[in-house]
PDB file of N, CA and C in Angstrom:
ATOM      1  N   UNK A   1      23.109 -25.877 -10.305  1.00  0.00           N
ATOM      2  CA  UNK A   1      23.126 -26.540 -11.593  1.00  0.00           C
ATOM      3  C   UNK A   1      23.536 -27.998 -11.383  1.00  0.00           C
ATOM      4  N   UNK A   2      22.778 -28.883 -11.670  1.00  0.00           N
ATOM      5  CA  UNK A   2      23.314 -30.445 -11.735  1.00  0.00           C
ATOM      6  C   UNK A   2      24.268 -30.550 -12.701  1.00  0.00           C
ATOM      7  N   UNK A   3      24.595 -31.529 -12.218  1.00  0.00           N
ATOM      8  CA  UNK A   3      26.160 -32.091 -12.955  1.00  0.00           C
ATOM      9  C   UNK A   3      25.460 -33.610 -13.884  1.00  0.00           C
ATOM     10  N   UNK A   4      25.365 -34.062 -15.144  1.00  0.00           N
ATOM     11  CA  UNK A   4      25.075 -35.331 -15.532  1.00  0.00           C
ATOM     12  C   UNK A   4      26.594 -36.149 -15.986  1.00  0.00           C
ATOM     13  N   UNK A   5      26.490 -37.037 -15.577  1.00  0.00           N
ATOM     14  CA  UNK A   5      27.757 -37.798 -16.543  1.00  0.00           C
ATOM     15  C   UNK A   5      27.173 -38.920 -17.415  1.00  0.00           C
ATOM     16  N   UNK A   6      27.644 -38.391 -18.416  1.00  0.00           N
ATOM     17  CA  UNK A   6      27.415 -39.582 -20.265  1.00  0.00           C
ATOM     18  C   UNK A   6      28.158 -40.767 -19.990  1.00  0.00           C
ATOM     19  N   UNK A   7      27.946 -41.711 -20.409  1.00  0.00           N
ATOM     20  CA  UNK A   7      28.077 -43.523 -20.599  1.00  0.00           C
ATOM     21  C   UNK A   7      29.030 -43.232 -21.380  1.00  0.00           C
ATOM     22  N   UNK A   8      29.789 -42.040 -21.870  1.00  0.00           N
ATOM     23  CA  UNK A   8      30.943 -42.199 -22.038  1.00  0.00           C
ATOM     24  C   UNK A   8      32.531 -42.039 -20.956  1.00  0.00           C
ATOM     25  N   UNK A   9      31.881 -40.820 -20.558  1.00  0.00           N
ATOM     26  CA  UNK A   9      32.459 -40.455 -19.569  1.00  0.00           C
ATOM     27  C   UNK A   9      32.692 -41.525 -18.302  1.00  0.00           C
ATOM     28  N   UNK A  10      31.468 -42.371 -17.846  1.00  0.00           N
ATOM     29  CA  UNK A  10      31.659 -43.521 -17.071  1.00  0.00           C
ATOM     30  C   UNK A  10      32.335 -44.144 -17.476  1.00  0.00           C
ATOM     31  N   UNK A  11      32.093 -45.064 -19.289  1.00  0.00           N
ATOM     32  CA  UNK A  11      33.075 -45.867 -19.505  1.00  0.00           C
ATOM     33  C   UNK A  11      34.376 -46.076 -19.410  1.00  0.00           C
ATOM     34  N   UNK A  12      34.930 -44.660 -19.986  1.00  0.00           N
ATOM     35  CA  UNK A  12      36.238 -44.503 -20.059  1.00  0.00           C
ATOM     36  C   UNK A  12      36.706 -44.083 -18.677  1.00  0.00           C
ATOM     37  N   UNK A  13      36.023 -43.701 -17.904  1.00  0.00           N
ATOM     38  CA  UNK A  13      36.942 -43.167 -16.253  1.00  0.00           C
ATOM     39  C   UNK A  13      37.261 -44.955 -15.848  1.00  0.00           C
ATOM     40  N   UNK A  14      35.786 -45.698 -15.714  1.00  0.00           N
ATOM     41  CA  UNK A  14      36.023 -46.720 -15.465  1.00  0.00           C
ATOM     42  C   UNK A  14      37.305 -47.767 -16.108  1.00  0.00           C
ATOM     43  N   UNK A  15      37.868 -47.432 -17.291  1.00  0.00           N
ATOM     44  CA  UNK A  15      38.756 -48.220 -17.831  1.00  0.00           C
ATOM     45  C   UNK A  15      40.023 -47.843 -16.944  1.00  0.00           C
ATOM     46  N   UNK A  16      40.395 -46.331 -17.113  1.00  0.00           N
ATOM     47  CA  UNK A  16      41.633 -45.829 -16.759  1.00  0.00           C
ATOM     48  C   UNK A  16      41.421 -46.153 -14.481  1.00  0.00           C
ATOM     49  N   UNK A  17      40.446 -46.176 -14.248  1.00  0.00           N
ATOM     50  CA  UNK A  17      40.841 -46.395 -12.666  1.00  0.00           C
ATOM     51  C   UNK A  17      41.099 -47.962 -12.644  1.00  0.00           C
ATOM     52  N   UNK A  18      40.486 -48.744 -13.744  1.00  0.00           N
ATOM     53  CA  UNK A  18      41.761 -50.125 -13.870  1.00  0.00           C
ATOM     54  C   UNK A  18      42.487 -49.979 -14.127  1.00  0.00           C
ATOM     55  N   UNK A  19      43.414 -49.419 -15.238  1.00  0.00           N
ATOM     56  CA  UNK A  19      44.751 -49.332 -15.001  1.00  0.00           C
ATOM     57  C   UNK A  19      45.210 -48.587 -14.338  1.00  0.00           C
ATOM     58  N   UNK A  20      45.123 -47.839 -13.513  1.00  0.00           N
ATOM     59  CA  UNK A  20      45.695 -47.406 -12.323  1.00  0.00           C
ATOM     60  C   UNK A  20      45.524 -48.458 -11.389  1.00  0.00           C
ATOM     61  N   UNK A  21      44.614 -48.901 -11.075  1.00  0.00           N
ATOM     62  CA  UNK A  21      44.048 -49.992  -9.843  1.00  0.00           C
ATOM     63  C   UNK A  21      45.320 -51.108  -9.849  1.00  0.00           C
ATOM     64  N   UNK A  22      45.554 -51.420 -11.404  1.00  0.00           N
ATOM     65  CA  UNK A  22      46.901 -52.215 -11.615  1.00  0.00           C
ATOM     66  C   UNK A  22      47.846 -52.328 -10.466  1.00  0.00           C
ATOM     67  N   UNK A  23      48.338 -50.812 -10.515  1.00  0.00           N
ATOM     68  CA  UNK A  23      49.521 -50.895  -9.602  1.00  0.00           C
ATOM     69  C   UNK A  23      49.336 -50.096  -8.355  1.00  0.00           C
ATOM     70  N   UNK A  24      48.103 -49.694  -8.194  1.00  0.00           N
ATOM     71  CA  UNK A  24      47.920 -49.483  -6.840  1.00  0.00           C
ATOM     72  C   UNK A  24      46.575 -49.343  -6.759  1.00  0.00           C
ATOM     73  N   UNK A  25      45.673 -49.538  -5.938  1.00  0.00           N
ATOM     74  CA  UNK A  25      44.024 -49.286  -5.825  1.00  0.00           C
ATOM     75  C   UNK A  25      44.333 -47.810  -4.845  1.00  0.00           C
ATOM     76  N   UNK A  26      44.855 -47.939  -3.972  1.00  0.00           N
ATOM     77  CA  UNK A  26      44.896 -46.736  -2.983  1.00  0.00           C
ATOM     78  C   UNK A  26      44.937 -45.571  -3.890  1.00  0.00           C
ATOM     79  N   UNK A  27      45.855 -45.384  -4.833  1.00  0.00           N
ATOM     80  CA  UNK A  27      46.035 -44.399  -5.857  1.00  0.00           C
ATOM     81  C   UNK A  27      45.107 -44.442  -6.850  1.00  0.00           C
ATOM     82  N   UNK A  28      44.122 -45.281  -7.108  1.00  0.00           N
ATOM     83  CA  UNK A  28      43.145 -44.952  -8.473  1.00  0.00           C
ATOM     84  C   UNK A  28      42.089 -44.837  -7.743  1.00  0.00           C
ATOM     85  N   UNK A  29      41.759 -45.271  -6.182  1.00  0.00           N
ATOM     86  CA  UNK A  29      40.678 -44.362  -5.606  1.00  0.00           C
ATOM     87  C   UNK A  29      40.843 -42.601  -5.279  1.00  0.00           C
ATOM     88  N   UNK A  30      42.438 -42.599  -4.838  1.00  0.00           N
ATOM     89  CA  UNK A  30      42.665 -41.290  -4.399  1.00  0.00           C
ATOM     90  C   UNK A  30      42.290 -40.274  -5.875  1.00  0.00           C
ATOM     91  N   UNK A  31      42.994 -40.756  -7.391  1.00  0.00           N
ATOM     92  CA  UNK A  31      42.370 -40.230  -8.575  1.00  0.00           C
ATOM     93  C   UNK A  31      41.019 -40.143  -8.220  1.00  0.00           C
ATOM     94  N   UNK A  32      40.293 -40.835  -8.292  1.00  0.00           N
ATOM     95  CA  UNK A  32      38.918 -40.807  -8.463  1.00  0.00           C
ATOM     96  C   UNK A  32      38.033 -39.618  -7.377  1.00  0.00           C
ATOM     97  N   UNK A  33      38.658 -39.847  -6.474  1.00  0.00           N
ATOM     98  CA  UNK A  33      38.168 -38.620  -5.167  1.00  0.00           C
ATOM     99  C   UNK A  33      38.654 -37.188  -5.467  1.00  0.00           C
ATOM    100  N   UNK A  34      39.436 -36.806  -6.070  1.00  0.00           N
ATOM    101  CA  UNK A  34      40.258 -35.776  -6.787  1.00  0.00           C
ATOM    102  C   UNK A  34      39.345 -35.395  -7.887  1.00  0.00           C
ATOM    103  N   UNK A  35      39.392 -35.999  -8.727  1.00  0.00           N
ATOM    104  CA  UNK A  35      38.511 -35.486  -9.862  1.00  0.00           C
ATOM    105  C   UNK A  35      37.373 -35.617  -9.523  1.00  0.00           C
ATOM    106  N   UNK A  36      36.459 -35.986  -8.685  1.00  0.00           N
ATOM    107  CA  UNK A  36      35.038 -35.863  -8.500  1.00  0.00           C
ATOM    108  C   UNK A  36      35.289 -34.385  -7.481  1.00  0.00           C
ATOM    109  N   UNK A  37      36.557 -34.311  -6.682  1.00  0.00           N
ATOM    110  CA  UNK A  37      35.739 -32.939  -6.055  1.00  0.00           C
ATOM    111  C   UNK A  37      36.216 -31.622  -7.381  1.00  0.00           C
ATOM    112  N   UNK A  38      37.161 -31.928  -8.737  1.00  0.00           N
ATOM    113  CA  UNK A  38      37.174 -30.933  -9.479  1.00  0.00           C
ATOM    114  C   UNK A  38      35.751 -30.554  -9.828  1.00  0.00           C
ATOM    115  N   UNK A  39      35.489 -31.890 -10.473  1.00  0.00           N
ATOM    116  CA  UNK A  39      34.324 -31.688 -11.292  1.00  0.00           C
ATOM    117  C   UNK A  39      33.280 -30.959 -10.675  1.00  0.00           C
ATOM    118  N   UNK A  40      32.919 -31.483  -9.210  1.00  0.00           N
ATOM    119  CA  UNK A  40      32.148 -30.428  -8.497  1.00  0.00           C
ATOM    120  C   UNK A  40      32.063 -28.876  -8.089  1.00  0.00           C
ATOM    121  N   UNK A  41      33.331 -28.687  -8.760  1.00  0.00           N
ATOM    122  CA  UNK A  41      33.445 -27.084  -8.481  1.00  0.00           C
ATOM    123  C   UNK A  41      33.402 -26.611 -10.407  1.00  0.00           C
ATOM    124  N   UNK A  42      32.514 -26.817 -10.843  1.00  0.00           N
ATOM    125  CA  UNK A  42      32.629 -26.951 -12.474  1.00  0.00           C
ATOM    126  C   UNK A  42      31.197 -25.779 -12.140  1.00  0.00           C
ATOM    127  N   UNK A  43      30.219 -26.498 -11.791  1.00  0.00           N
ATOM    128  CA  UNK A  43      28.841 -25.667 -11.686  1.00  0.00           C
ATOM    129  C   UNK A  43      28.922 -24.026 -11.081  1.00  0.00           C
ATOM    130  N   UNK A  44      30.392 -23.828  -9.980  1.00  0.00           N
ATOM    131  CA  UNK A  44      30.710 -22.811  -9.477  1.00  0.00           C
ATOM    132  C   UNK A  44      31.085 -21.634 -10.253  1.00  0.00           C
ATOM    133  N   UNK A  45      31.632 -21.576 -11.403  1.00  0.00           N
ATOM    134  CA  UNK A  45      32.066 -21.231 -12.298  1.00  0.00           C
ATOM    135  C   UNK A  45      32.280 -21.725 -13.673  1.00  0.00           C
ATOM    136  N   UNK A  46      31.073 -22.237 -14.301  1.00  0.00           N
ATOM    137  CA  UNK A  46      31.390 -23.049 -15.404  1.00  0.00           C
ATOM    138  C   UNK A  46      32.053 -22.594 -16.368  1.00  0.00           C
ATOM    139  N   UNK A  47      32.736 -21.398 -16.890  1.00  0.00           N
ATOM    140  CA  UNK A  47      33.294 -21.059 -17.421  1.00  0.00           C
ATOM    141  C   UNK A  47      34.959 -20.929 -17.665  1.00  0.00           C
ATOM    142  N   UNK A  48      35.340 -21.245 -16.296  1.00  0.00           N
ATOM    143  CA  UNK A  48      36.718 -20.919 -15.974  1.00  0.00           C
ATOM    144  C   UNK A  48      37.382 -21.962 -16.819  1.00  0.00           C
ATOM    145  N   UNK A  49      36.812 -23.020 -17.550  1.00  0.00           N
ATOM    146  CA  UNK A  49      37.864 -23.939 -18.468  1.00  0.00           C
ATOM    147  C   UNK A  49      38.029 -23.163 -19.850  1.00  0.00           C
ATOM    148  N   UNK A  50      39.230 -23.570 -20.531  1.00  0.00           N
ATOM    149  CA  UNK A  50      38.957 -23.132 -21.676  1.00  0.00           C
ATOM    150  C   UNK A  50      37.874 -23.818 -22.431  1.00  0.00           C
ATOM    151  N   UNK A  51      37.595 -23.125 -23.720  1.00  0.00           N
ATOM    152  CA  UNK A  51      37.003 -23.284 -24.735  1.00  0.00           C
ATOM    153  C   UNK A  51      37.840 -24.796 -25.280  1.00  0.00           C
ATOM    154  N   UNK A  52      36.877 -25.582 -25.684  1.00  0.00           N
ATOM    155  CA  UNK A  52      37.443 -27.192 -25.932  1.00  0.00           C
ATOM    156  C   UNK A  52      37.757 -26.713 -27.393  1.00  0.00           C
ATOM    157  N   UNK A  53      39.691 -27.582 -27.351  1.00  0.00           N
ATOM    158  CA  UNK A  53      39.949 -27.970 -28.340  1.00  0.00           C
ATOM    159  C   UNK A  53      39.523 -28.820 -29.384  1.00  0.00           C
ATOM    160  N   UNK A  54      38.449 -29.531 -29.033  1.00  0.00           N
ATOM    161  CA  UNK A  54      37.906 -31.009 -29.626  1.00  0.00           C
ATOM    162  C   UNK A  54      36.673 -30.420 -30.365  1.00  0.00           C
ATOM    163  N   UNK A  55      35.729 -29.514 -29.840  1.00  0.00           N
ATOM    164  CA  UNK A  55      34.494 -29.474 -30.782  1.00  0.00           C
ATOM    165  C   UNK A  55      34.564 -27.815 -30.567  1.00  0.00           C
ATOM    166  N   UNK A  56      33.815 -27.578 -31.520  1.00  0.00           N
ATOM    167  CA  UNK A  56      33.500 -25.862 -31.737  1.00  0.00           C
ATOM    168  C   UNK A  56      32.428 -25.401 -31.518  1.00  0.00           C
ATOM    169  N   UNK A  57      32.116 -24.905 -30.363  1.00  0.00           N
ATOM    170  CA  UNK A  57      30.938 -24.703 -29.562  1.00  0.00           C
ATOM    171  C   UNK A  57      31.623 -24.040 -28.261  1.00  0.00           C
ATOM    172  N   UNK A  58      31.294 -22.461 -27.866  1.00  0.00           N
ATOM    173  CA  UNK A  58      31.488 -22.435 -26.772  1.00  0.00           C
ATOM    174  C   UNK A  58      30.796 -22.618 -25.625  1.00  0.00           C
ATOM    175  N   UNK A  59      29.945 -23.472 -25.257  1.00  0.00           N
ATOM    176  CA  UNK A  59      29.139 -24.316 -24.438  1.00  0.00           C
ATOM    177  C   UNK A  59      30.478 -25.510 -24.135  1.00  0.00           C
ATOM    178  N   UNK A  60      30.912 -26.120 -24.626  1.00  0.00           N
ATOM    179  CA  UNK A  60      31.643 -27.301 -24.785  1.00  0.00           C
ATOM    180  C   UNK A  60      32.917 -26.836 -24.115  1.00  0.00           C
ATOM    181  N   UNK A  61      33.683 -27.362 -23.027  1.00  0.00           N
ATOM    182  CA  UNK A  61      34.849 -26.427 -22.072  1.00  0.00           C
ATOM    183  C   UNK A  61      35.597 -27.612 -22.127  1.00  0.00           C
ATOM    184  N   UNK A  62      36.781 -27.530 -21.900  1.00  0.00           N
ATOM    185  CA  UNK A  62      37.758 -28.710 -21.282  1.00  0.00           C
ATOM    186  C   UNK A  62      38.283 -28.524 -20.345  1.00  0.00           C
ATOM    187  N   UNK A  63      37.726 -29.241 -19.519  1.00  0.00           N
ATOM    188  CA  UNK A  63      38.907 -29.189 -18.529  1.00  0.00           C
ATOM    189  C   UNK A  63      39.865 -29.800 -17.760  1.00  0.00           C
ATOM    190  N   UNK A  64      41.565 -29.809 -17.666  1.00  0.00           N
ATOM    191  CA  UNK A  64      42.239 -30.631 -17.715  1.00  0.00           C
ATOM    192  C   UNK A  64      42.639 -31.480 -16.374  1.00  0.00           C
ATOM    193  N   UNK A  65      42.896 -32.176 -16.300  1.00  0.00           N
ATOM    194  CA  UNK A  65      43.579 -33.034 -14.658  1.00  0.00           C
ATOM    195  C   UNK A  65      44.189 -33.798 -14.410  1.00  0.00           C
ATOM    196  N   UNK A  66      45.078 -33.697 -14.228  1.00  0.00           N
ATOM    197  CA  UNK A  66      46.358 -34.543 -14.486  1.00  0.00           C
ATOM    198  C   UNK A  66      46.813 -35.161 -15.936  1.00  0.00           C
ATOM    199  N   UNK A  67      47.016 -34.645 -16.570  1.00  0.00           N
ATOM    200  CA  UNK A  67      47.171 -34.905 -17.917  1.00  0.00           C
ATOM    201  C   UNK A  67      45.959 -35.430 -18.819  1.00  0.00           C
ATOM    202  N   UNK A  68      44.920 -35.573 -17.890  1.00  0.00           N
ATOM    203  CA  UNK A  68      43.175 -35.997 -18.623  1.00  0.00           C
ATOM    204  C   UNK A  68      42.620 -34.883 -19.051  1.00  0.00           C
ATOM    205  N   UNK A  69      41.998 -35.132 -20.169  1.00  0.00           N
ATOM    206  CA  UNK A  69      40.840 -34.124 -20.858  1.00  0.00           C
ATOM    207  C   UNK A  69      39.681 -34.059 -20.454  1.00  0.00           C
ATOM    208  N   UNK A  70      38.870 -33.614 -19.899  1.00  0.00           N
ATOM    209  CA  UNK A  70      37.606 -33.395 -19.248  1.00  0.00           C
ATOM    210  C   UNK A  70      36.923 -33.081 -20.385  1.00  0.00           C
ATOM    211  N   UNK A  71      35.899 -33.503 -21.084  1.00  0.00           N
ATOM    212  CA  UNK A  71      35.535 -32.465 -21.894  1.00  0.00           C
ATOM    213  C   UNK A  71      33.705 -32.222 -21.384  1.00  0.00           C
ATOM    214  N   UNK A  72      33.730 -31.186 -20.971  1.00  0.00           N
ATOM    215  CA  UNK A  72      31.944 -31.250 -20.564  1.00  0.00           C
ATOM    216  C   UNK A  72      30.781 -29.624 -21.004  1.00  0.00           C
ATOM    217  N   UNK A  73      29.823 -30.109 -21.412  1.00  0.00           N
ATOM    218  CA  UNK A  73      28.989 -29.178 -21.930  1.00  0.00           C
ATOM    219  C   UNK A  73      27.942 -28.369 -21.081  1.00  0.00           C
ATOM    220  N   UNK A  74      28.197 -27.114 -21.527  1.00  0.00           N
ATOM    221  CA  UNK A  74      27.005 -26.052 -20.301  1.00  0.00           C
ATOM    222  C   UNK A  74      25.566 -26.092 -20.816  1.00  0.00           C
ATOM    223  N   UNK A  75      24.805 -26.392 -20.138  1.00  0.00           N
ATOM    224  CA  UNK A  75      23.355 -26.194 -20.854  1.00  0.00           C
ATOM    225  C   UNK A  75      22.556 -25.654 -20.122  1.00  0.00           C
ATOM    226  N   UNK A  76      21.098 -25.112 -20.434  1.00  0.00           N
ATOM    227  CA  UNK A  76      20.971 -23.918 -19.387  1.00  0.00           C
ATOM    228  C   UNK A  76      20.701 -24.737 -17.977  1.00  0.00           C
ATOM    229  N   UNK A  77      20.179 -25.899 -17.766  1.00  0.00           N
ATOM    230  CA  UNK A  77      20.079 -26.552 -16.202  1.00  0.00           C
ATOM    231  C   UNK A  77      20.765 -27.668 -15.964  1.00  0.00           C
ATOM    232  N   UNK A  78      21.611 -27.692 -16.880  1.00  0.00           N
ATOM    233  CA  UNK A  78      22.738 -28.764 -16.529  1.00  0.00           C
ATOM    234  C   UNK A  78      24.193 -29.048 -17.333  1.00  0.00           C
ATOM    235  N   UNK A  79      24.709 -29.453 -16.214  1.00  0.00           N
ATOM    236  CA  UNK A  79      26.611 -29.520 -16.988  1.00  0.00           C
ATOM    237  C   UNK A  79      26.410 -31.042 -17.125  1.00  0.00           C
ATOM    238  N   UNK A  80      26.649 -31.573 -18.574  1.00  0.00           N
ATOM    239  CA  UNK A  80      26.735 -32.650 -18.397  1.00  0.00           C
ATOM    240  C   UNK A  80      28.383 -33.163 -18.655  1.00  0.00           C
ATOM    241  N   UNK A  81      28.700 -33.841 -18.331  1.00  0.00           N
ATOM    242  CA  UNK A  81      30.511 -34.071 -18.320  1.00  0.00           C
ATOM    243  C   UNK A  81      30.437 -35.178 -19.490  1.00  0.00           C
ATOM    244  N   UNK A  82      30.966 -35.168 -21.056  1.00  0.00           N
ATOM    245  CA  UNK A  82      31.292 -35.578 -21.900  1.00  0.00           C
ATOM    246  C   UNK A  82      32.169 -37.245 -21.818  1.00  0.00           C
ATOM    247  N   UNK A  83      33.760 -36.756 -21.354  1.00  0.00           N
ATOM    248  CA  UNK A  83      34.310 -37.942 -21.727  1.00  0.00           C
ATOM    249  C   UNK A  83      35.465 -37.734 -20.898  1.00  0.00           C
ATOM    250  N   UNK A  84      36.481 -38.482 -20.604  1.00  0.00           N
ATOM    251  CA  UNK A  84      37.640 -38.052 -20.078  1.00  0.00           C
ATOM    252  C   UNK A  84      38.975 -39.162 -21.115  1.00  0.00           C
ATOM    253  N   UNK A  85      39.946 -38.681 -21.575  1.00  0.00           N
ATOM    254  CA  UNK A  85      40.703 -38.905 -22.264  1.00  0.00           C
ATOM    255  C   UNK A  85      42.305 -37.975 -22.308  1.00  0.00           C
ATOM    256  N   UNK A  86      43.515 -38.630 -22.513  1.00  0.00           N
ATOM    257  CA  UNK A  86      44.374 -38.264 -22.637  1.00  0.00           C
ATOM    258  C   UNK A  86      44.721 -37.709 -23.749  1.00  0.00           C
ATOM    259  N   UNK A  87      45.118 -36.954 -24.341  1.00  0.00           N
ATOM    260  CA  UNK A  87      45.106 -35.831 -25.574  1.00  0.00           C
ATOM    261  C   UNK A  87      45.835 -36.813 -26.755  1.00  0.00           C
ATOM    262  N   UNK A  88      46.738 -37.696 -26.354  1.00  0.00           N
ATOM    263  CA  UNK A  88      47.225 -38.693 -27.368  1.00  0.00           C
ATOM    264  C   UNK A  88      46.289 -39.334 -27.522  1.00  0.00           C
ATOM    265  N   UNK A  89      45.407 -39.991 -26.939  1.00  0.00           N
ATOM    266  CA  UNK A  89      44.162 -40.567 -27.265  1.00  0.00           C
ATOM    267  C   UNK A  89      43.616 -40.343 -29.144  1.00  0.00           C
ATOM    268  N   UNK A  90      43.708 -39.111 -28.873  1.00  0.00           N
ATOM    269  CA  UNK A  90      42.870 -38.113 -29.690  1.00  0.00           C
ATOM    270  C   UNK A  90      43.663 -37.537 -31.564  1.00  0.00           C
ATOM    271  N   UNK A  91      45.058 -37.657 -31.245  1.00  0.00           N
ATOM    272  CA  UNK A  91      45.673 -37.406 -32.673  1.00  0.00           C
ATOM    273  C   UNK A  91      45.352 -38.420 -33.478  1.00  0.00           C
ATOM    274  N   UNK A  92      44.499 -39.328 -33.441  1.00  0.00           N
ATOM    275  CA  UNK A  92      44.720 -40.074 -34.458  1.00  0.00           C
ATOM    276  C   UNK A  92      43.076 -39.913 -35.139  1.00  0.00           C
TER     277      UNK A  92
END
């Protein structure tokens, strides 16, 4: 199953590995290598996340990483990965 990532999901990873990059680059690449090999084990078991708090659809999973929200959708030939966000992000 391919994996797609949404122009959201880029945008916002891309914001947060600048502020990490801030105070260390070594550490917002090491993030970045971390969550790309989660995400790759997503197609292995696409199910093992919960059911997303954010939309109501069980196609729609979250899954969490280091305090980030993953949020990405099953479709029958592809996972596409939604957005990534911190859950405070989101109360408002």
């Amino acid at each position: 199953m391919q994996i797609i990532f949404k122009d959201r999901f880029s945008s916002s990873l891309d914001m947060i590995l600048d502020f990490i990059a801030q105070d260390s680059l070594d550490r917002a690449i090491r993030f970045n290598q971390q969550l790309n090999r989660h995400i790759n084990t997503i197609p292995d078991m696409p199910y093992k996340y919960r059911k997303s708090f954010y939309h109501h659809n069980d196609n729609i999973r979250d899954m969490i990483f280091k305090g980030y929200t993953i949020p990405y959708m099953i479709n029958e030939d592809n996972i596409a990965i939604l957005d990534i966000f911190k859950w405070t992000d989101k109360q408002n």
